[in-house]
N, C-alpha and C. Protein backbone atom coordinates (compact mmCIF):
# COMPACT_ATOMS: atom_id res chain seq x y z
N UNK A 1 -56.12 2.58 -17.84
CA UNK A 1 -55.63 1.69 -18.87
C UNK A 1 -54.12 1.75 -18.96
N UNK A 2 -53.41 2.80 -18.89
CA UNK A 2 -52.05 3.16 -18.91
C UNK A 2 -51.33 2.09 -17.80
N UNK A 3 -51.51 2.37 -16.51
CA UNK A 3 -51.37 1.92 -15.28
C UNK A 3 -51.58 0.25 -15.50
N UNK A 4 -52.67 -0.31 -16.14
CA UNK A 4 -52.90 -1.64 -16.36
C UNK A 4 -51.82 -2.20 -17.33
N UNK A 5 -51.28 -1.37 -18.92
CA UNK A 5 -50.93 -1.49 -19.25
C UNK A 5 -49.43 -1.50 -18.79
N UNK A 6 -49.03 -0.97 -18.06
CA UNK A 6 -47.60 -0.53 -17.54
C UNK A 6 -47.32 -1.99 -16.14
N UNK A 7 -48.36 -2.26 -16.05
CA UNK A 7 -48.59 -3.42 -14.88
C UNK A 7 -48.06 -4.70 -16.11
N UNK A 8 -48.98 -5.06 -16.35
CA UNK A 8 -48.58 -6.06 -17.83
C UNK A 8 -47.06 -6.31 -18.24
N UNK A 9 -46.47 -4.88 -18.69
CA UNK A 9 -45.16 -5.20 -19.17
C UNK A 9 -44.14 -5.47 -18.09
N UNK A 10 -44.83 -4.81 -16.57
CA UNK A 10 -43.53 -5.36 -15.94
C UNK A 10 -43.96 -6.62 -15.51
N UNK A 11 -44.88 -7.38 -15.56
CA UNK A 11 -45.55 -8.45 -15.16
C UNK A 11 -44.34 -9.63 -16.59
N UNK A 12 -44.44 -8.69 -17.14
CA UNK A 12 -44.03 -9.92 -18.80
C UNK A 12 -43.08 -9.97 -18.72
N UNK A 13 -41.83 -8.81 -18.37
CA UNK A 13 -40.46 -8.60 -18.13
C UNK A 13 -40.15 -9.69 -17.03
N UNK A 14 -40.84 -9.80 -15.54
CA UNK A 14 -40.54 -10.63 -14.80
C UNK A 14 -40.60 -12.10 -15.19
N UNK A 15 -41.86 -12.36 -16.41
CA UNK A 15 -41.78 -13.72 -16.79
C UNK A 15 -40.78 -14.13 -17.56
N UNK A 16 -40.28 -13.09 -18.68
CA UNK A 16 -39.28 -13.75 -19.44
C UNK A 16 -37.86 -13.47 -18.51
N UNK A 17 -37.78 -12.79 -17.82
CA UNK A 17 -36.16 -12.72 -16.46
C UNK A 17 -36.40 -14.15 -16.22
N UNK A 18 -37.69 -14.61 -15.36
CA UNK A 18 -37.75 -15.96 -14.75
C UNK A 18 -37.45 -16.86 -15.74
N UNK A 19 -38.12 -16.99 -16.54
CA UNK A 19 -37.65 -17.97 -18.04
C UNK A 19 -36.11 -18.37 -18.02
N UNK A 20 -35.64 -17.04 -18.41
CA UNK A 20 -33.91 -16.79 -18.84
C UNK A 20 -33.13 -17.47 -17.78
N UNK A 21 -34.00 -17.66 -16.25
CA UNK A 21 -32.59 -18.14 -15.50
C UNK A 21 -33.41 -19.75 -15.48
N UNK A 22 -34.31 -20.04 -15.78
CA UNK A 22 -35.12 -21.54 -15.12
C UNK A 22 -33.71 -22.23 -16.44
N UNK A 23 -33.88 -21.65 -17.93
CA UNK A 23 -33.14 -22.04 -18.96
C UNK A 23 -31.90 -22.36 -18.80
N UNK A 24 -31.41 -21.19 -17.88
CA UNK A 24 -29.80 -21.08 -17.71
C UNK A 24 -29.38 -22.26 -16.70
N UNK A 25 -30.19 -21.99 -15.72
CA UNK A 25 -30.06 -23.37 -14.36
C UNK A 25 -29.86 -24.75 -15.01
N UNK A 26 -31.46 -24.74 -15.98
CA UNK A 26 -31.53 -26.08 -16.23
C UNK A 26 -29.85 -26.38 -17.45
N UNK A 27 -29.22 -25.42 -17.91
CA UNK A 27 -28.19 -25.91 -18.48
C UNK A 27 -26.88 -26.68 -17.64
N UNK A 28 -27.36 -26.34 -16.68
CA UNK A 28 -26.06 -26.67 -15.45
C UNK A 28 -26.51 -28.12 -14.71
N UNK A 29 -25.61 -28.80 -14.60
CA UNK A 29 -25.50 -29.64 -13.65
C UNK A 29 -25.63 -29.63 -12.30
N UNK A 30 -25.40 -30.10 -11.36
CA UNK A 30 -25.13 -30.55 -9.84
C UNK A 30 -24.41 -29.18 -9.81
N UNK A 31 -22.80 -29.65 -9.90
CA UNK A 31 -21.87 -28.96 -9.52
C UNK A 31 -21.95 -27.40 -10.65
N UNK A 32 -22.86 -27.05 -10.72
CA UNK A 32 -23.03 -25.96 -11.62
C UNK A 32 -22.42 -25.11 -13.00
N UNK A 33 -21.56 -25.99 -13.25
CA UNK A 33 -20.78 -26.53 -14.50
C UNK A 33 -22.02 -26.49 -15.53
N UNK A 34 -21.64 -25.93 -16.99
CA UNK A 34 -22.61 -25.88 -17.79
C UNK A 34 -22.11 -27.50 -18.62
N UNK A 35 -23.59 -28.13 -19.04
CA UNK A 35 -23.67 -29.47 -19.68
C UNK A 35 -22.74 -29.06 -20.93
N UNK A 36 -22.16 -30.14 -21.31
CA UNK A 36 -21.39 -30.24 -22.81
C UNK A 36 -22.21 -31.53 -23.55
N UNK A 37 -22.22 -31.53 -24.62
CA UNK A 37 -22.75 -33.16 -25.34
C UNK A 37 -21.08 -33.29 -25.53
N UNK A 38 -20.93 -34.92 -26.00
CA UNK A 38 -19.75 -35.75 -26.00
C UNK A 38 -18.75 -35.21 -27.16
N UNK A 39 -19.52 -34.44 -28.19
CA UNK A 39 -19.12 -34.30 -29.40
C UNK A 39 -18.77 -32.81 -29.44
N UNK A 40 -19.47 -32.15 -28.50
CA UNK A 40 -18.97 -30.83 -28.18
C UNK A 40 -17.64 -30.43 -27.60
N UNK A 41 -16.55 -29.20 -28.35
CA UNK A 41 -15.53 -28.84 -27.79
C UNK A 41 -15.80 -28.21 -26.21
N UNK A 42 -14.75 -28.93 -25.34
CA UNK A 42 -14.81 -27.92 -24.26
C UNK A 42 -15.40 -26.74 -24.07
N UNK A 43 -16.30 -25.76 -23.32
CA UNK A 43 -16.49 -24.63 -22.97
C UNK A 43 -15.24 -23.31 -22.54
N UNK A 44 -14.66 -22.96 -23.17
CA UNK A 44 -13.66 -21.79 -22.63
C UNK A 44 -14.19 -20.44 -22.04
N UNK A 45 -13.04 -20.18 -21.05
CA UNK A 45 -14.09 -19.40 -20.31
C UNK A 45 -13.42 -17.99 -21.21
N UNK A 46 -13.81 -16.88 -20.86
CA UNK A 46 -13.74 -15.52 -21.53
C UNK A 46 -11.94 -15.30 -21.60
N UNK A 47 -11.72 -14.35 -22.30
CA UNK A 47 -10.58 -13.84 -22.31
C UNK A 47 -10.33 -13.30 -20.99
N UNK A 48 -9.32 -13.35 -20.62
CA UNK A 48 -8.78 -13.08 -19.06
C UNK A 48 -8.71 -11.53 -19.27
N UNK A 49 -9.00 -10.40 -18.53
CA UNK A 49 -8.90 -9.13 -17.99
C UNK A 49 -7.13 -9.04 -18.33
N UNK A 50 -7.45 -7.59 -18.78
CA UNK A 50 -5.71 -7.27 -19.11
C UNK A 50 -5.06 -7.13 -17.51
N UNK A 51 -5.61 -7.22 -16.29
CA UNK A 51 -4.99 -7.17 -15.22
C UNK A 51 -4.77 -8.42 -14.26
N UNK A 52 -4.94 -9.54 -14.81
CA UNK A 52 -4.86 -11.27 -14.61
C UNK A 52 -3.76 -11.30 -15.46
N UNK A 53 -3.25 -12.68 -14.60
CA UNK A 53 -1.80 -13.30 -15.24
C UNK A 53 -2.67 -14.63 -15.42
N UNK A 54 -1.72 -15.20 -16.68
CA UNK A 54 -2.37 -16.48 -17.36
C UNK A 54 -1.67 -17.36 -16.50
N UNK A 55 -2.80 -18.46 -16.14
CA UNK A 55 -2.26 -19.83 -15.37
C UNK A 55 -1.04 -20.64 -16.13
N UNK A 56 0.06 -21.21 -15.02
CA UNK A 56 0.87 -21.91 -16.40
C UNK A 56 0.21 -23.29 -15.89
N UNK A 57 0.75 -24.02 -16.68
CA UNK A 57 -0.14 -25.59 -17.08
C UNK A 57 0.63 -26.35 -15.92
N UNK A 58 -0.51 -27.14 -15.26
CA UNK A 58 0.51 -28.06 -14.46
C UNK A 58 1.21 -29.24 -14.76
N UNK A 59 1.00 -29.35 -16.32
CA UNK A 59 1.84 -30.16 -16.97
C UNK A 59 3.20 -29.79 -17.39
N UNK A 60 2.92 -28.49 -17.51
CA UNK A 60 4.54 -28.17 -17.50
C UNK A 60 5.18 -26.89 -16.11
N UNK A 61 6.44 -27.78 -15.66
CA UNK A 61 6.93 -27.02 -14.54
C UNK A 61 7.48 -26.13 -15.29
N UNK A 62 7.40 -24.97 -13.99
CA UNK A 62 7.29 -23.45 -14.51
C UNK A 62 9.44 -23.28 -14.11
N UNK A 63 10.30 -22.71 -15.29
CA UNK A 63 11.44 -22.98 -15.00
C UNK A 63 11.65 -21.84 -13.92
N UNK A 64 12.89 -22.07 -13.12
CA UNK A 64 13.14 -21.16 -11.86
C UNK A 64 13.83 -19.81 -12.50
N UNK A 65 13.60 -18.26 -11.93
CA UNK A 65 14.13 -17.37 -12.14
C UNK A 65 15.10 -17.53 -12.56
N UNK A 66 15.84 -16.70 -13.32
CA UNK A 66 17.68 -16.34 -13.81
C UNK A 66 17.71 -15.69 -12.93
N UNK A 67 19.27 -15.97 -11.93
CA UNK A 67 19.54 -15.23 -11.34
C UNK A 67 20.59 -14.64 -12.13
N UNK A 68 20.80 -13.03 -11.45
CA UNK A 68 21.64 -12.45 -12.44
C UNK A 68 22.72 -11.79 -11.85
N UNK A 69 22.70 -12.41 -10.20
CA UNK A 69 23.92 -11.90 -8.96
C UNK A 69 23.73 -12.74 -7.64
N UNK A 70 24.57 -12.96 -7.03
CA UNK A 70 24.08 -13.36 -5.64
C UNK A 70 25.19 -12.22 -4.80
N UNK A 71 24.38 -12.15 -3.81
CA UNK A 71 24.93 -11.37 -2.52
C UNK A 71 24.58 -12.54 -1.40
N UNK A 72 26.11 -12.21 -1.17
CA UNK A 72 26.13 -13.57 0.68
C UNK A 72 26.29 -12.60 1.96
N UNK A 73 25.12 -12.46 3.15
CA UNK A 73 25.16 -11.92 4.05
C UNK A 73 25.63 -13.05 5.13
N UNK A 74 25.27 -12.06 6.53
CA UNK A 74 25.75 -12.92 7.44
C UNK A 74 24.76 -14.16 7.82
N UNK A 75 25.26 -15.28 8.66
CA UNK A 75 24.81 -16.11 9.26
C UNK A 75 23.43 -17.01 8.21
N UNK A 76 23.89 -17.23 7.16
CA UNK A 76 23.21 -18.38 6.42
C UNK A 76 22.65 -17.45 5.03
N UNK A 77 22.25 -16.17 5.24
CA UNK A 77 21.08 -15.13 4.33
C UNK A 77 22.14 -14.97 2.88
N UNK A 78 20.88 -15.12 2.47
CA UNK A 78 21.57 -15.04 0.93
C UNK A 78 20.74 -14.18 0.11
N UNK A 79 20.75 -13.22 -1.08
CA UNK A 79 20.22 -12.33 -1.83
C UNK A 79 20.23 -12.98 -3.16
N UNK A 80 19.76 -13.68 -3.91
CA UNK A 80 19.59 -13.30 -5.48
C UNK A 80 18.84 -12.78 -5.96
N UNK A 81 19.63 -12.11 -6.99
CA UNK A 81 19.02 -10.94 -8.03
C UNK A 81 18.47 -12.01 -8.97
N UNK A 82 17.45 -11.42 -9.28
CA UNK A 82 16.87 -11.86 -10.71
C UNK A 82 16.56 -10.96 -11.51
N UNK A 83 16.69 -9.76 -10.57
CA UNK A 83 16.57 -8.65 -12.41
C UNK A 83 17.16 -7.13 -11.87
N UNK A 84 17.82 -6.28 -12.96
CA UNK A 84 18.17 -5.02 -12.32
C UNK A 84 17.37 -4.15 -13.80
N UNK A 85 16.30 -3.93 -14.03
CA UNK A 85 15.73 -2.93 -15.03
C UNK A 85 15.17 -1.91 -14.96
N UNK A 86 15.55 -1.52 -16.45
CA UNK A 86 15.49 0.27 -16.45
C UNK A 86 14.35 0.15 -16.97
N UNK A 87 12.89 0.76 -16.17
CA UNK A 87 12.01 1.18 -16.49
C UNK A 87 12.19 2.32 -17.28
N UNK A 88 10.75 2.62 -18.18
CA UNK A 88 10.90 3.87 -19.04
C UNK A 88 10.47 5.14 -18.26
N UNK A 89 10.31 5.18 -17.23
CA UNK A 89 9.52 6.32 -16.63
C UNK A 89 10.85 7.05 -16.05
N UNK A 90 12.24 6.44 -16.34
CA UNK A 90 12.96 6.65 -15.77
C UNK A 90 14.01 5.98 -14.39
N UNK A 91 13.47 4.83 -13.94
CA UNK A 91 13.46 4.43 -12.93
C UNK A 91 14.56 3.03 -12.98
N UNK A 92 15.22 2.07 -12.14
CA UNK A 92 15.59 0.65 -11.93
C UNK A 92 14.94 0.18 -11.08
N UNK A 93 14.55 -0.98 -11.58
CA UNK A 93 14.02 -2.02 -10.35
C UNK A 93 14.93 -2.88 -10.24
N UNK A 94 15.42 -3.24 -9.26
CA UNK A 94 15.87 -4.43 -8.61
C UNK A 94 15.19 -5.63 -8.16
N UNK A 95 14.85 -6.25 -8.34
CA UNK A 95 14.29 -7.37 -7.68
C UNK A 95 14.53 -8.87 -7.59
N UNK A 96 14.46 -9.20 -6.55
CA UNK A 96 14.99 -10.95 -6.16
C UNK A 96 14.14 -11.22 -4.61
N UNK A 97 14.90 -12.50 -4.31
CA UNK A 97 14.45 -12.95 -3.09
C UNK A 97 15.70 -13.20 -1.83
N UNK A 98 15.16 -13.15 -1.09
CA UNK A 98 16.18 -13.29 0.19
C UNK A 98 15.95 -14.50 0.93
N UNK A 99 17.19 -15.49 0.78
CA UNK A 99 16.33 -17.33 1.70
C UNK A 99 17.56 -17.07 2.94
N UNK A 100 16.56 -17.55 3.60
CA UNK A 100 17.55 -17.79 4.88
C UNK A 100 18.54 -19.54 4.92
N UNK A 101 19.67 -19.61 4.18
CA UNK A 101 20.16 -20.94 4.41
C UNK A 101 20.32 -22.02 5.17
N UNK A 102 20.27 -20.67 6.96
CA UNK A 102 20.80 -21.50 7.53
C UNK A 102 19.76 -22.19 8.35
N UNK A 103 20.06 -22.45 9.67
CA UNK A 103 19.19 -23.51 10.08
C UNK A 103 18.45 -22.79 11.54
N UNK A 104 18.78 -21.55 11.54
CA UNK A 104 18.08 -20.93 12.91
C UNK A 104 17.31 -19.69 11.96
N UNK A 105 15.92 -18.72 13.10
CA UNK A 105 15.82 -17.71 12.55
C UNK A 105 16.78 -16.58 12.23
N UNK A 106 16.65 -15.55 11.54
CA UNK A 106 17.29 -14.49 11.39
C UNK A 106 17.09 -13.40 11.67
N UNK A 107 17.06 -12.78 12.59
CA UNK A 107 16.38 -11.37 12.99
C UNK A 107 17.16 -10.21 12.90
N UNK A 108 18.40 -10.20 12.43
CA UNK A 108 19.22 -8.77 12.52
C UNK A 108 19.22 -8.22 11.22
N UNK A 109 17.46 -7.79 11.19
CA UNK A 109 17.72 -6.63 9.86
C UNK A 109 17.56 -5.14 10.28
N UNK A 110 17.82 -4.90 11.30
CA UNK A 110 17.78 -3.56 11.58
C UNK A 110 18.86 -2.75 10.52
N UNK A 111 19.80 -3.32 10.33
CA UNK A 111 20.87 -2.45 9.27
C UNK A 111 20.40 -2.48 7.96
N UNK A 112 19.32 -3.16 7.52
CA UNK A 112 19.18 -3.07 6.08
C UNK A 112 18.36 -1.99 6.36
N UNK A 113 18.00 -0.89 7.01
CA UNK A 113 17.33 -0.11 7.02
C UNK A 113 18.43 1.11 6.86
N UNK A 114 19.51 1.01 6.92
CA UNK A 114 20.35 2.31 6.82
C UNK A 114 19.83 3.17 7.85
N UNK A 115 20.01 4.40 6.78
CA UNK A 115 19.83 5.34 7.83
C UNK A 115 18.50 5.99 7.87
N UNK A 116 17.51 5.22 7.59
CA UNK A 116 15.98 4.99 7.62
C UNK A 116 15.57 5.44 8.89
N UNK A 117 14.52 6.75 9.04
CA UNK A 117 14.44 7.54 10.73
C UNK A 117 13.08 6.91 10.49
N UNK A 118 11.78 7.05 10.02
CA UNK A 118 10.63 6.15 10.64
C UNK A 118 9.44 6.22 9.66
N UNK A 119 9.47 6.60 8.27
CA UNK A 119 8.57 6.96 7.54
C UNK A 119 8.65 5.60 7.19
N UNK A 120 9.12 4.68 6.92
CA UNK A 120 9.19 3.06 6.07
C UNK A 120 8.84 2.33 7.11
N UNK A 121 9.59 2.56 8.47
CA UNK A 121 9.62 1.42 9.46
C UNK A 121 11.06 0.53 9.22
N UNK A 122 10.33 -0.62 9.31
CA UNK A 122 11.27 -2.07 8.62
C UNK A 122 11.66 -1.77 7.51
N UNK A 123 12.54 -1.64 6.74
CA UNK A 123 12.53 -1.44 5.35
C UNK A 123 13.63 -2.43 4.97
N UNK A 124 13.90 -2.16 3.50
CA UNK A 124 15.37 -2.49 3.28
C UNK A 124 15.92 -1.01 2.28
N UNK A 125 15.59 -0.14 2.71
CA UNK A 125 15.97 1.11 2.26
C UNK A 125 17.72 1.36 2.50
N UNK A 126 18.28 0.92 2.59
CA UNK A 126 19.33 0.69 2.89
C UNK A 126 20.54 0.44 2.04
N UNK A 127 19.39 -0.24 0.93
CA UNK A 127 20.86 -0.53 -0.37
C UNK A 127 20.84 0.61 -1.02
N UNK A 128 22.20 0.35 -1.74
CA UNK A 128 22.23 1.69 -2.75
C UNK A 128 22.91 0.83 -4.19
N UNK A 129 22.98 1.84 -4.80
CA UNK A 129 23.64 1.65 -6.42
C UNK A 129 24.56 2.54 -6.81
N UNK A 130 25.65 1.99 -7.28
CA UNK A 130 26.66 3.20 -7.20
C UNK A 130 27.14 2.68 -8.95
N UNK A 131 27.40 4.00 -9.42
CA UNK A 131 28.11 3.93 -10.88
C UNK A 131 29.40 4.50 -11.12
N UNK A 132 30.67 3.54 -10.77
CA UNK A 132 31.59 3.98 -10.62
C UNK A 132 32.22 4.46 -12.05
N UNK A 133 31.45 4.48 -13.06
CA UNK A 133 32.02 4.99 -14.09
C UNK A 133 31.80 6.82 -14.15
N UNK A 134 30.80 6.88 -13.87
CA UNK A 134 29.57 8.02 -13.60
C UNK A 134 30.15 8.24 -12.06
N UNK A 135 30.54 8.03 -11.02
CA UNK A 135 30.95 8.65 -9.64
C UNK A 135 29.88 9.21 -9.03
N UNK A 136 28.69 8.29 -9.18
CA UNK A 136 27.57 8.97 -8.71
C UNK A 136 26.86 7.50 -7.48
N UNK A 137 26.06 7.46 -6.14
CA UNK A 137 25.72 6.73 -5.78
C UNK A 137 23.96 6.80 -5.66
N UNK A 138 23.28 5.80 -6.38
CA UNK A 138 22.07 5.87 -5.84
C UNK A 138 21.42 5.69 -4.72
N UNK A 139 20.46 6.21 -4.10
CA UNK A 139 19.55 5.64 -3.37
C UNK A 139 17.97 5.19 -3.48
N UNK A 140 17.60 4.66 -2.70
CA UNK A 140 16.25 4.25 -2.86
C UNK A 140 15.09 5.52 -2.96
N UNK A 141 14.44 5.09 -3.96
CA UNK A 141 13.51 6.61 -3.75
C UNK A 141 12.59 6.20 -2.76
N UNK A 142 11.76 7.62 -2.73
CA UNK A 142 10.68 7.37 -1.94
C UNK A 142 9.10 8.27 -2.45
N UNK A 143 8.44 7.70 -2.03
CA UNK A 143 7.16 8.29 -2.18
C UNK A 143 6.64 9.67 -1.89
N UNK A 144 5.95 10.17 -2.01
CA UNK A 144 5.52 11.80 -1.41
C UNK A 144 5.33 11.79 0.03
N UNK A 145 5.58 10.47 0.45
CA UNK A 145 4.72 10.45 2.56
C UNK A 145 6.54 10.12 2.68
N UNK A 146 7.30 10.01 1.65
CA UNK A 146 8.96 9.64 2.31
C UNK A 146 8.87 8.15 2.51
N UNK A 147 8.05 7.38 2.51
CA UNK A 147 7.96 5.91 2.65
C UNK A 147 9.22 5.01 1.13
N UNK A 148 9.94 4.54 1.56
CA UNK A 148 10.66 3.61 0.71
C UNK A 148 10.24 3.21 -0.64
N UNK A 149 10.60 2.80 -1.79
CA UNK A 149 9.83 2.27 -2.52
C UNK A 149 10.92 1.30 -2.68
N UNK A 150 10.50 0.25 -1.64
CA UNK A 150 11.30 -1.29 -1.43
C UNK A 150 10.35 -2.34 -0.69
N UNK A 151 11.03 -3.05 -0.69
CA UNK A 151 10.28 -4.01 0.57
C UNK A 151 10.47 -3.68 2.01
N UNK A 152 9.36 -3.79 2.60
CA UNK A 152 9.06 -3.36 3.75
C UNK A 152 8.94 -4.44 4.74
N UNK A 153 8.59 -4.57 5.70
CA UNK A 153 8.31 -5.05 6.62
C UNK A 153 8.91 -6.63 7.69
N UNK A 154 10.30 -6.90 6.87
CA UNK A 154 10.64 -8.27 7.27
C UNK A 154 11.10 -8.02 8.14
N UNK A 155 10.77 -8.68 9.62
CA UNK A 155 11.38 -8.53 10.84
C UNK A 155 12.80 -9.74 10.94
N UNK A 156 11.89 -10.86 10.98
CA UNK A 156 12.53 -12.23 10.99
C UNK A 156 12.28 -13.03 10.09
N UNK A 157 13.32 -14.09 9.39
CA UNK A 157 13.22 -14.80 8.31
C UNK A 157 13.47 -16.54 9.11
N UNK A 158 12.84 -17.12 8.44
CA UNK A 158 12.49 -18.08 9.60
C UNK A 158 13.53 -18.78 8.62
N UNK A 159 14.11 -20.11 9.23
CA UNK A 159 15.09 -21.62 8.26
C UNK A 159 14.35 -21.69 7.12
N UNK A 160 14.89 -21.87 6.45
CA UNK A 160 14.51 -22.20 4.71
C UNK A 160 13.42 -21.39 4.16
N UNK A 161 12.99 -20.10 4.66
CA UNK A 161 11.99 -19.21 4.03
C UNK A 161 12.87 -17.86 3.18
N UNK A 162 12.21 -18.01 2.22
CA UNK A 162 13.07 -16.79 1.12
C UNK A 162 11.28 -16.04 1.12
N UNK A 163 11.82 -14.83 0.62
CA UNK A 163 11.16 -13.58 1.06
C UNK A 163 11.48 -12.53 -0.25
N UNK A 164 10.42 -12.51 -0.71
CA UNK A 164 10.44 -11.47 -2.22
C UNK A 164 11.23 -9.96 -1.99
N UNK A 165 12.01 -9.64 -2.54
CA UNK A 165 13.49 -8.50 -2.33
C UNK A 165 12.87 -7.42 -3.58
N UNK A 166 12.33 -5.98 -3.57
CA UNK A 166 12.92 -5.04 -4.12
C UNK A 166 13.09 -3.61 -3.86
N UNK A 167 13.72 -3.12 -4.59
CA UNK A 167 14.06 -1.59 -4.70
C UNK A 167 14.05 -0.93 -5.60
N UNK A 168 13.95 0.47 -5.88
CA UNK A 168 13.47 1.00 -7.23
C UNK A 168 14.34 2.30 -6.90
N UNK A 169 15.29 2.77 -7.78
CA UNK A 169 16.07 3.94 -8.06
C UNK A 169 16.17 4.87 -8.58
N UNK A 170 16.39 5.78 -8.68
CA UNK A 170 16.18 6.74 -10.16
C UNK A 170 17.55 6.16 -11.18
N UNK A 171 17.13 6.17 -12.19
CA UNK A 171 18.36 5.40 -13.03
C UNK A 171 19.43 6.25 -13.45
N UNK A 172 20.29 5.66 -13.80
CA UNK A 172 21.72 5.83 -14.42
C UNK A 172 21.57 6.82 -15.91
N UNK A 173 22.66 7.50 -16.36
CA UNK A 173 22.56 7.69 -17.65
C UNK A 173 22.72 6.30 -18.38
N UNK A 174 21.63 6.42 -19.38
CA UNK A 174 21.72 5.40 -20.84
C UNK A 174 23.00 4.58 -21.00
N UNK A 175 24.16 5.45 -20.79
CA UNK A 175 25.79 4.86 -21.16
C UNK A 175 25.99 4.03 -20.56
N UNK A 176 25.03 4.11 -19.29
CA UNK A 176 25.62 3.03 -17.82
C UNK A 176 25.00 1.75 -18.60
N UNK A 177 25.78 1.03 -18.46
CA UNK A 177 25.24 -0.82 -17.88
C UNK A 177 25.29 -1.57 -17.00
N UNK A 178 26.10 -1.15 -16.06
CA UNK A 178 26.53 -1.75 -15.07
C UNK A 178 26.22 -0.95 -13.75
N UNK A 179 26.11 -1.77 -12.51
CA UNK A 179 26.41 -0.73 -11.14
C UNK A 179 26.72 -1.98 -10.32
N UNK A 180 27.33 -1.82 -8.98
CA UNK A 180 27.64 -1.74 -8.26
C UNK A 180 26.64 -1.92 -7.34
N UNK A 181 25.97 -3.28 -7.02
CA UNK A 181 25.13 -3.34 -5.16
C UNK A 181 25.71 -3.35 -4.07
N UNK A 182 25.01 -2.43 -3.44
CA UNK A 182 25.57 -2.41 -1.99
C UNK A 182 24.39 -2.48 -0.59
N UNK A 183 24.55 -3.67 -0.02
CA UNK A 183 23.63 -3.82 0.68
C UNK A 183 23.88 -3.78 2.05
N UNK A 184 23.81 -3.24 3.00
CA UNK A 184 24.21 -3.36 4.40
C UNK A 184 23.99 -4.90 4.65
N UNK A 185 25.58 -5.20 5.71
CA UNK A 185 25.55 -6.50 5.95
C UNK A 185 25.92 -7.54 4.92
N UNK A 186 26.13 -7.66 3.72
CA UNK A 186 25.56 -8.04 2.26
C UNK A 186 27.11 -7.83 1.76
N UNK A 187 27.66 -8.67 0.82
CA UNK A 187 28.76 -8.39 0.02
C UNK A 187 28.30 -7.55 -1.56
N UNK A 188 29.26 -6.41 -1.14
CA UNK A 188 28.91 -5.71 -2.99
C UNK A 188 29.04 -6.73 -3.99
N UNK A 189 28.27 -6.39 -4.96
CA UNK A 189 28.11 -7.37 -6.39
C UNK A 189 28.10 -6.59 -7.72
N UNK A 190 28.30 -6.69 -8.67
CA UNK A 190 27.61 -5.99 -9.59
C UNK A 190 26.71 -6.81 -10.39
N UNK A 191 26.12 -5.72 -11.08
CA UNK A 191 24.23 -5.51 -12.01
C UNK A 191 24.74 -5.30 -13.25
N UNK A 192 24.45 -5.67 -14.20
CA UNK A 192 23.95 -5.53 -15.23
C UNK A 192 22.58 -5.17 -15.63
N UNK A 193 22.29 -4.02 -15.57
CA UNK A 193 21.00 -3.39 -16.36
C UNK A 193 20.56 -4.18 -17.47
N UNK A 194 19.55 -4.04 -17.66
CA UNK A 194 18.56 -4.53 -19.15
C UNK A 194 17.97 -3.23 -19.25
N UNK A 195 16.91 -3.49 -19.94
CA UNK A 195 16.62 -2.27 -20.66
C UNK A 195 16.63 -1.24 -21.09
């Protein structure tokens, strides 16, 4: 009787599972879109995961970065900054993009690698930050394997392709606001810190 009985409930469990999706299906259309009546608000979908970025609307264009420096290299390459911030963990990020202006590829980034021996590869480990108030020069940190914590891997930058740029430093004292970029190949600029 147990066994019969224990047969039954999973017998009943499978009918109401089957139920729950025949219900759910039949709410959907073709294109599997759940039905709305005319008078019904739109369906919204869930709150987005704290690790998703919210879509912007394609009704409104999304405005272009602030740049907050440009650096002019050789033969067309150009650097803008769009941000130099002081993380709280201690740290600056740098970050921008690199477009190639001119009208051929660009392949001579071997120097943005400095004096980079082979834990990064390609890097752009190469820039530094210097605080001439402070007489101190940064460099790029690196990870526990010695790997860069920059962008990696650009061999060649093809005509009109820009290419996401950063680097991360150990930061300045608090007093600092300012530094000094220095990029192999690259004209020095200065930063203004945020945060």
């Amino acid at each position: 009787m147990g066994m019969r009985h224990r047969v039954k409930v999973r017998g009943g469990a499978g009918v109401a599972i089957s139920a729950a999706l025949l219900l759910t299906l039949a709410g959907c259309g073709e294109d599997g879109q759940a039905k709305t009546s005319p008078s019904a608000p739109p369906v919204k979908s869930a709150t987005p995961s704290a690790g998703s970025q919210p879509q912007a609307s394609s009704s409104q264009p999304s405005a272009p970065p602030q740049i907050i420096a440009t650096a002019k290299g050789e033969a067309g390459i150009v650097l803008d900054i769009n941000s130099a911030a002081r993380d709280a963990g201690g740290f600056i990020t740098v970050s921008g993009q690199i477009k190639n202006t001119g009208d051929k590829p660009f392949g001579n980034t071997a120097a943005w690698r400095g004096n980079e021996l082979k834990a990064s590869g390609v890097s752009m480990a190469g820039v530094t930050l210097v605080d001439k108030v402070g007489k101190k020069r940064y460099y790029v940190l690196r990870d526990t394997d010695g790997r860069c914590l920059c962008t990696t891997g650009v061999v060649i930058i093809e005509a009109g392709q820009s290419v996401p740029f950063f680097a991360q430093f150990p930061a300045p004292p608090a007093t600092t606001s300012e530094v000094e970029f220095n990029f192999p190949t690259f004209a020095s600029t200065t930063l203004k810190i945020s945060g």
